[in-house]
Structures are given as C-alpha cells and as structure tokens.
N, C-alpha and C. Protein backbone atom coordinates (compact mmCIF):
# COMPACT_ATOMS: atom_id res chain seq x y z
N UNK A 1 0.86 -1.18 0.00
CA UNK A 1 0.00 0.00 0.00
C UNK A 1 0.90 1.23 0.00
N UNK A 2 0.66 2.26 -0.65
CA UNK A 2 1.46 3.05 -1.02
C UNK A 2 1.10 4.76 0.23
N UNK A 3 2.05 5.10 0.24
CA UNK A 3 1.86 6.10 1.75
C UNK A 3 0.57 7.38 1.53
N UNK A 4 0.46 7.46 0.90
CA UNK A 4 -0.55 8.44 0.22
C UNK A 4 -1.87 7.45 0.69
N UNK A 5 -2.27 6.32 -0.01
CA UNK A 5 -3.02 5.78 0.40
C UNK A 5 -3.42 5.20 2.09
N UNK A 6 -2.38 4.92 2.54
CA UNK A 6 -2.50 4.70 3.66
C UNK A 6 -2.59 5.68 4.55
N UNK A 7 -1.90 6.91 4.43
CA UNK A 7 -2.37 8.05 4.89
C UNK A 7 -4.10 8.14 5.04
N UNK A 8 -4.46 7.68 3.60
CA UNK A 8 -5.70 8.34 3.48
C UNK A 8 -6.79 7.89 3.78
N UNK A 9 -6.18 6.12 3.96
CA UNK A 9 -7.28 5.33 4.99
C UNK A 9 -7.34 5.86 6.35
N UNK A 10 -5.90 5.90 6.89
CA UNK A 10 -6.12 6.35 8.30
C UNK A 10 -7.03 7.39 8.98
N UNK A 11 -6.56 8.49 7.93
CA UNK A 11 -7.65 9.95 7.80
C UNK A 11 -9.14 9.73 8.07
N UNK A 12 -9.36 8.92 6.78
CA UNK A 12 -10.62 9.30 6.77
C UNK A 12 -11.53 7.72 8.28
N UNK A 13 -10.72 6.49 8.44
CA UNK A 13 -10.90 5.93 9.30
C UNK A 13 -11.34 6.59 10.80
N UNK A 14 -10.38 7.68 10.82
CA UNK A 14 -10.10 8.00 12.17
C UNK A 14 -11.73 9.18 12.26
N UNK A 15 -11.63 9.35 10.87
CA UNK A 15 -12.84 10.85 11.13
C UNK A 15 -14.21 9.89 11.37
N UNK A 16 -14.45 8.94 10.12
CA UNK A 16 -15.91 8.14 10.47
C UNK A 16 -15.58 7.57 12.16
N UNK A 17 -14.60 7.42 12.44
CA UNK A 17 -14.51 6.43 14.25
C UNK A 17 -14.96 7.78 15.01
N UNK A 18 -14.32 9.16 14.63
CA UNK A 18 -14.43 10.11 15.96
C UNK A 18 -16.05 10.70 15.50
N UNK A 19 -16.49 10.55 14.33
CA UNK A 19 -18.09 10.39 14.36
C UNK A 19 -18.80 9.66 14.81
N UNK A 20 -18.71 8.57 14.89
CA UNK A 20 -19.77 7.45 15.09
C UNK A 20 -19.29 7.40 16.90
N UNK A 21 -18.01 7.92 17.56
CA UNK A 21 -17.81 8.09 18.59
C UNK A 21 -18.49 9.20 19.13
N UNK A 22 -18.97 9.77 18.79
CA UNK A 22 -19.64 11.43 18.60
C UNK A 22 -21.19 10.97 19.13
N UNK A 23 -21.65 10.39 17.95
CA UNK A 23 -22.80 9.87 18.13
C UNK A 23 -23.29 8.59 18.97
N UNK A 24 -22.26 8.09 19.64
CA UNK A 24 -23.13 7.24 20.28
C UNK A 24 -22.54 7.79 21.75
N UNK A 25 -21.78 8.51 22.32
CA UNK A 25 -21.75 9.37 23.57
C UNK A 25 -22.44 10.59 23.27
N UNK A 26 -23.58 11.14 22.55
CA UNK A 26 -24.45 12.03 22.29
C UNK A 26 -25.67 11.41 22.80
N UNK A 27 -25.63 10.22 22.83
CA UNK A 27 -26.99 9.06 22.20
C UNK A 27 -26.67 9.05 23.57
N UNK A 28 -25.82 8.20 24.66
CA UNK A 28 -25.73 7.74 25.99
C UNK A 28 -25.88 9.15 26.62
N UNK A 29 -25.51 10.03 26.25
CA UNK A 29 -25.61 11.35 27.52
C UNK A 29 -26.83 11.96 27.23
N UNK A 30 -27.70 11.90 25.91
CA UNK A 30 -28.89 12.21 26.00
C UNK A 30 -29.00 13.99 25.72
N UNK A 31 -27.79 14.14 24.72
CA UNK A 31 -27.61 15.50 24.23
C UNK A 31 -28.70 15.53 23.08
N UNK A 32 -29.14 16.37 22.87
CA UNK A 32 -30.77 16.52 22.01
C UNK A 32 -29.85 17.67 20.72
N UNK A 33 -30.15 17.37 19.48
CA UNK A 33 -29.69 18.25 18.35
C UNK A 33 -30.13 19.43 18.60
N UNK A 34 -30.99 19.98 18.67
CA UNK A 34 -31.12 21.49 19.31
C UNK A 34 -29.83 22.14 19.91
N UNK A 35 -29.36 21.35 21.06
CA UNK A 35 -27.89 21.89 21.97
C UNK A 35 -27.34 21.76 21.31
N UNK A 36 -26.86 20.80 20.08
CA UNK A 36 -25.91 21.09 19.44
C UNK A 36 -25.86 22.05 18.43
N UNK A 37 -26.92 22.09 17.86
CA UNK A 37 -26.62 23.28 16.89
C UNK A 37 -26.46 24.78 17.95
N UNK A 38 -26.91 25.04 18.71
CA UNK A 38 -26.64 26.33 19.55
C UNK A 38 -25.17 26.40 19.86
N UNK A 39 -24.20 25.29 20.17
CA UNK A 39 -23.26 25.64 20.17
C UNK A 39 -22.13 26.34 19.79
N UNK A 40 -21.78 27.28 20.12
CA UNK A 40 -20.61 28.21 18.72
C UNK A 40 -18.99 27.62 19.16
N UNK A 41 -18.90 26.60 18.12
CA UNK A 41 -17.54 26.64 18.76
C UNK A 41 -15.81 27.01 18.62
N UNK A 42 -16.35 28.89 17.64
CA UNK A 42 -15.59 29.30 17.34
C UNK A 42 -15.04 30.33 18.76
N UNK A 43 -15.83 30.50 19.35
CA UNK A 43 -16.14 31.24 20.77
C UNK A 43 -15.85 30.59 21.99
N UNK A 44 -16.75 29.02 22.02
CA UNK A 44 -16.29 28.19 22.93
C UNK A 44 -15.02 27.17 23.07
N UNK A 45 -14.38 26.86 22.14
CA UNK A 45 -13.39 26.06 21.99
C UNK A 45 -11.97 27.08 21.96
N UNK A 46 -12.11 28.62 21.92
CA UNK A 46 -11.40 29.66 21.71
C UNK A 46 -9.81 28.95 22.01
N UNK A 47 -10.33 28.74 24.00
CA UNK A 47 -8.96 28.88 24.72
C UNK A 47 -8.32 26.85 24.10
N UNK A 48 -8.92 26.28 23.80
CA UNK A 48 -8.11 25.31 23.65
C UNK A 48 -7.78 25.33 22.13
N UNK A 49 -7.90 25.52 21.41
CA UNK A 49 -7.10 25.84 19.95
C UNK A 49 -6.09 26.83 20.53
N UNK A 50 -6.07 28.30 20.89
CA UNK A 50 -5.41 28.84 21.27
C UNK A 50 -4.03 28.36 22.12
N UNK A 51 -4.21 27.21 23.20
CA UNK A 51 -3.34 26.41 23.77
C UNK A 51 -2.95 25.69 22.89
N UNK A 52 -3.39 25.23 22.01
CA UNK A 52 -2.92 24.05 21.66
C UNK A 52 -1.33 24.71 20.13
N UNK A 53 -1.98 26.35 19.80
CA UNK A 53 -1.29 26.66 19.37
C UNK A 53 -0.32 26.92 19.66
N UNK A 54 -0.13 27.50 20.49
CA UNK A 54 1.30 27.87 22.13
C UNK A 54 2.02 26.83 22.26
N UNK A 55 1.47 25.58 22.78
CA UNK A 55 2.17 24.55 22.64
C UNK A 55 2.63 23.83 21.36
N UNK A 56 2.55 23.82 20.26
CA UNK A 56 2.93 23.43 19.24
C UNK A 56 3.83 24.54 19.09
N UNK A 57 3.92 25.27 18.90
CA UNK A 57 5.32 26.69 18.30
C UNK A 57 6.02 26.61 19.87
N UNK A 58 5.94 26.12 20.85
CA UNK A 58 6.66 26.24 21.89
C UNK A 58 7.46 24.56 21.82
N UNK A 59 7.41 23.89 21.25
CA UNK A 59 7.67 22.66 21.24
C UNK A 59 8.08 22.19 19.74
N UNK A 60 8.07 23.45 18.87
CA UNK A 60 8.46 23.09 17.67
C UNK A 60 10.18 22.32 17.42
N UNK A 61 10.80 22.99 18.56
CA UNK A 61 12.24 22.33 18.16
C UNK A 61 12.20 21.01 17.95
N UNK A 62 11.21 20.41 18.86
CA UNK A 62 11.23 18.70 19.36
C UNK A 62 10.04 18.23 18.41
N UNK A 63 9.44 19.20 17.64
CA UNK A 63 8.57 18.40 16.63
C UNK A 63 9.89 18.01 15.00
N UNK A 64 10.54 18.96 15.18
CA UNK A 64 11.51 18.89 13.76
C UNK A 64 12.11 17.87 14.37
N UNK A 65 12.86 17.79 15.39
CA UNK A 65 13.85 16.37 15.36
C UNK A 65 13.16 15.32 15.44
N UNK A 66 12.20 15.35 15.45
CA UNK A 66 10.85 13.53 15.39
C UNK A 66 10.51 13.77 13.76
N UNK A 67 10.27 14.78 12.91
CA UNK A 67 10.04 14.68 11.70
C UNK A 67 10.59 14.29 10.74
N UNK A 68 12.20 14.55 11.46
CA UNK A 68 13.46 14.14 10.76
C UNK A 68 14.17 12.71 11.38
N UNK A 69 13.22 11.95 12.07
CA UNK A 69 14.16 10.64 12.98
C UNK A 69 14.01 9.59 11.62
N UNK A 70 15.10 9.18 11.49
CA UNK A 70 15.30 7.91 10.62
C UNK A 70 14.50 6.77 10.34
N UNK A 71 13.89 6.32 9.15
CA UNK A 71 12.84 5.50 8.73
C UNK A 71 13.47 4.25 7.86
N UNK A 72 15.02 3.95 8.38
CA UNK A 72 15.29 2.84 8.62
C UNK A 72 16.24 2.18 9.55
N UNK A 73 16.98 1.43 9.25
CA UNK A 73 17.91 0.84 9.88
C UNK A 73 19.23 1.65 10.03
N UNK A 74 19.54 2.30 10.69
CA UNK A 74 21.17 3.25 11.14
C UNK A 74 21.98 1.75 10.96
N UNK A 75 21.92 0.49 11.27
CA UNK A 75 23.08 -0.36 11.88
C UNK A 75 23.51 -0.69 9.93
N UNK A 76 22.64 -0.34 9.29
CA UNK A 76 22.41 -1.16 7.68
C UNK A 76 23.68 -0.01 6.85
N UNK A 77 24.14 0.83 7.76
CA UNK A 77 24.72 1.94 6.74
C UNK A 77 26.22 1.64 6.99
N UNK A 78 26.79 1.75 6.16
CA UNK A 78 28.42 1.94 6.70
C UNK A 78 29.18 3.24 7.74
N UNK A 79 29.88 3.44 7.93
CA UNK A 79 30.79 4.48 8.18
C UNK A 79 30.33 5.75 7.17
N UNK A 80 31.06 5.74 6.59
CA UNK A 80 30.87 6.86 5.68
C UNK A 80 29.73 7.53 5.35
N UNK A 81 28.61 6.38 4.79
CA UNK A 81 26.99 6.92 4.98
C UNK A 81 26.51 6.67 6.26
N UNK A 82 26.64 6.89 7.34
CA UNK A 82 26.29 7.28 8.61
C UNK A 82 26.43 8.59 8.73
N UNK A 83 27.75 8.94 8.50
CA UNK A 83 28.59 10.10 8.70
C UNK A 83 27.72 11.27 7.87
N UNK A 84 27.55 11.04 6.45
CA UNK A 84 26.52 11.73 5.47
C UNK A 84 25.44 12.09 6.11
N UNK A 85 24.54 10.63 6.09
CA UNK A 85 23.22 11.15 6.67
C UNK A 85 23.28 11.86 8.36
N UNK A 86 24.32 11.84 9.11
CA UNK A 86 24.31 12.39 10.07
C UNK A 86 24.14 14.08 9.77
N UNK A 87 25.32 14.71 9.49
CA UNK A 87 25.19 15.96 8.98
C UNK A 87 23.90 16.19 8.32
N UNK A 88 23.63 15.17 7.09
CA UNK A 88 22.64 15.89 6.33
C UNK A 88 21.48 16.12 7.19
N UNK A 89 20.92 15.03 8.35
CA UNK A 89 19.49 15.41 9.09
C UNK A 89 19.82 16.25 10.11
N UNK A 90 20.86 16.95 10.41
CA UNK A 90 21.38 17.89 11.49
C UNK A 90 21.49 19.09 10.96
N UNK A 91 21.29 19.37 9.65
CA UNK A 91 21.07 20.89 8.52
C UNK A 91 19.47 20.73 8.36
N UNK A 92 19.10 19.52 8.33
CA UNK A 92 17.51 19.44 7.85
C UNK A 92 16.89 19.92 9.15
N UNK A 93 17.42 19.69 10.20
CA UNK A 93 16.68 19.54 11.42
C UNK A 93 16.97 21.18 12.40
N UNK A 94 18.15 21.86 11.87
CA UNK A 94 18.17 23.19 12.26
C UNK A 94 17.24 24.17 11.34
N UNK A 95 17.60 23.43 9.68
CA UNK A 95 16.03 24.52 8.82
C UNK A 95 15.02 24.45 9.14
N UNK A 96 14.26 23.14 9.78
CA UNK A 96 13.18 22.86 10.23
C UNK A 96 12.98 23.96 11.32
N UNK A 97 13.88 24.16 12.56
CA UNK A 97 14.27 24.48 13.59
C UNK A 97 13.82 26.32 13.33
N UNK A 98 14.46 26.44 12.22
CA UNK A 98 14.29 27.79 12.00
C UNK A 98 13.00 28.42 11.01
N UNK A 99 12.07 27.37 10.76
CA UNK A 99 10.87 27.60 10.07
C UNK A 99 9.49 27.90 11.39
N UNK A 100 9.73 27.87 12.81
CA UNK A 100 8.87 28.11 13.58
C UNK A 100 7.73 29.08 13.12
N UNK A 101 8.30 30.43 12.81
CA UNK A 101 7.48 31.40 12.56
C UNK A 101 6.63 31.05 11.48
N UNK A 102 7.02 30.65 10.63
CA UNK A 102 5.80 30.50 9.56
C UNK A 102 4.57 29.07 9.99
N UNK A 103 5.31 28.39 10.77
CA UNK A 103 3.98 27.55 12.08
C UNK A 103 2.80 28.77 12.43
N UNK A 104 3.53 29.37 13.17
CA UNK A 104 3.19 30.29 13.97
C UNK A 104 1.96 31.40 13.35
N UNK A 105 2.81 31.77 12.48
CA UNK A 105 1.82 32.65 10.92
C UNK A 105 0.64 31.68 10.40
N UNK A 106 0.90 30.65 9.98
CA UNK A 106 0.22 29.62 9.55
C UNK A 106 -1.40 29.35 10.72
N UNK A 107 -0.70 29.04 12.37
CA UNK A 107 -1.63 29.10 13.32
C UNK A 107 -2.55 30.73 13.31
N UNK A 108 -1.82 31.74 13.14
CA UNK A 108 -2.67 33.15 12.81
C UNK A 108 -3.63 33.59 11.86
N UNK A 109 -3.14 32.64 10.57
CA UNK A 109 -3.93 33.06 9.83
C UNK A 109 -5.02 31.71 9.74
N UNK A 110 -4.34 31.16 10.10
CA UNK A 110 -6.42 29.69 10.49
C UNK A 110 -6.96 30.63 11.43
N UNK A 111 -6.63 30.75 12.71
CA UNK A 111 -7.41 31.14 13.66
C UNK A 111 -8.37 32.49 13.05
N UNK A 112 -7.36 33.28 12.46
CA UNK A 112 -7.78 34.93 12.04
C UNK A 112 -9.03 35.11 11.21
N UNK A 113 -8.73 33.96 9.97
CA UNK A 113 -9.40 33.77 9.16
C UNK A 113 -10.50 32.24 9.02
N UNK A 114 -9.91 31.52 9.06
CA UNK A 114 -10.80 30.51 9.24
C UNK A 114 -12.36 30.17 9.97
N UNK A 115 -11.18 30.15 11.20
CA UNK A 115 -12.38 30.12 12.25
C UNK A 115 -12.79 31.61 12.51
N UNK A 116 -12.55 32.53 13.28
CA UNK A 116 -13.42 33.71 13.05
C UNK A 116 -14.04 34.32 12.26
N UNK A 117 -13.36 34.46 10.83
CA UNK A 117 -14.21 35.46 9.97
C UNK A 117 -15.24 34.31 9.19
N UNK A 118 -14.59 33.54 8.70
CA UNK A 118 -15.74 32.05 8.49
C UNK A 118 -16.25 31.36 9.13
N UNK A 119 -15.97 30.67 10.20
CA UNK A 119 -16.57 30.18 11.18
C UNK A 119 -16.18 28.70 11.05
N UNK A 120 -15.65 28.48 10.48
CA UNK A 120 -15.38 27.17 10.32
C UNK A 120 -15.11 26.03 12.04
C-alpha cells in the first residue's frame, strides 16, 4: 500500500470512528440536536485551539527532530553513509528548527481567518 493511500485510509478511518464516537456518547448522555446546533464553537473552543497553538510553536524544536528521525535501519549503513546522513538530518533539522514562525503565521492566519471570519 502506497503512503498516500494509507495516509488516506487512516484519515478518513479515524474521522468516520471520531463520528460514530460522537454519536453514540451524544446518544448515551442524552444530548438533544437542538444543543448542538446552539453551540458556537468558534467562541467556545477559543482557549483550547489557542493552547494548543502555544504549545505546538513552543515545542516546535522537538517536533523537527521527530520529523526528521530515521525510517530505517542506522546499523544497515556503513561508516561513511552514517557520517553523510548524520550531517545531512542535522542541517535538515536546524532549517526545520528555524521555520517556527511560519507555524506560527500559519496558526494566525487559520485562527484569524478561518475560524473567526468564516466560522469554520
């Protein structure tokens, strides 16, 4: 299965599970569709998107060195290509390092635009 695809099972797996998880702790707690549509949860969910943004750009150093951790075998390489790929994911992993702000921009302009002026 090719990563694109499997990506895209997982995706969309995980969204029908956190629906049908949705709906049947809606169903047991006896939440009535009315309450849900009244909900705004561009207003109510504010402070935890907001956290969750803080913590992601505050933790970005340690998201680049997991983005960049090796997706095979280190023991399979020789000397020399050890040595390579060492340097090379230690330049990948300081550019990463130094792309925070545009996270950051990226989190401003969803929040700015997305969810407030659309509502999404």
């Amino acid at each position: 299965m090719s990563k694109s695809v499997k990506f895209l099972a997982i995706a969309l797996g995980g969204l029908a599970g956190m629906v049908v998880l949705g709906m049947v702790v809606a169903y047991f707690a006896g939440i009535d569709e009315g309450s849900i549509n009244e909900l705004n949860l561009a207003r109510d969910w504010a402070i935890y998107r907001i956290t969750f943004y803080i913590v992601a750009v505050a933790l970005w150093p340690q998201i680049s060195t997991f983005l960049t951790r090796p997706r095979f075998d280190l023991d399979a390489l020789s000397d020399e290509e050890f040595k390579t790929y060492t340097e090379k994911r230690g330049m990948d992993v300081e550019y990463l390092k130094k792309q925070w702000w545009k996270v950051a921009a990226m989190f401003v302009f969803f929040e700015g635009v997305m969810i407030q002026q659309l509502g999404f």
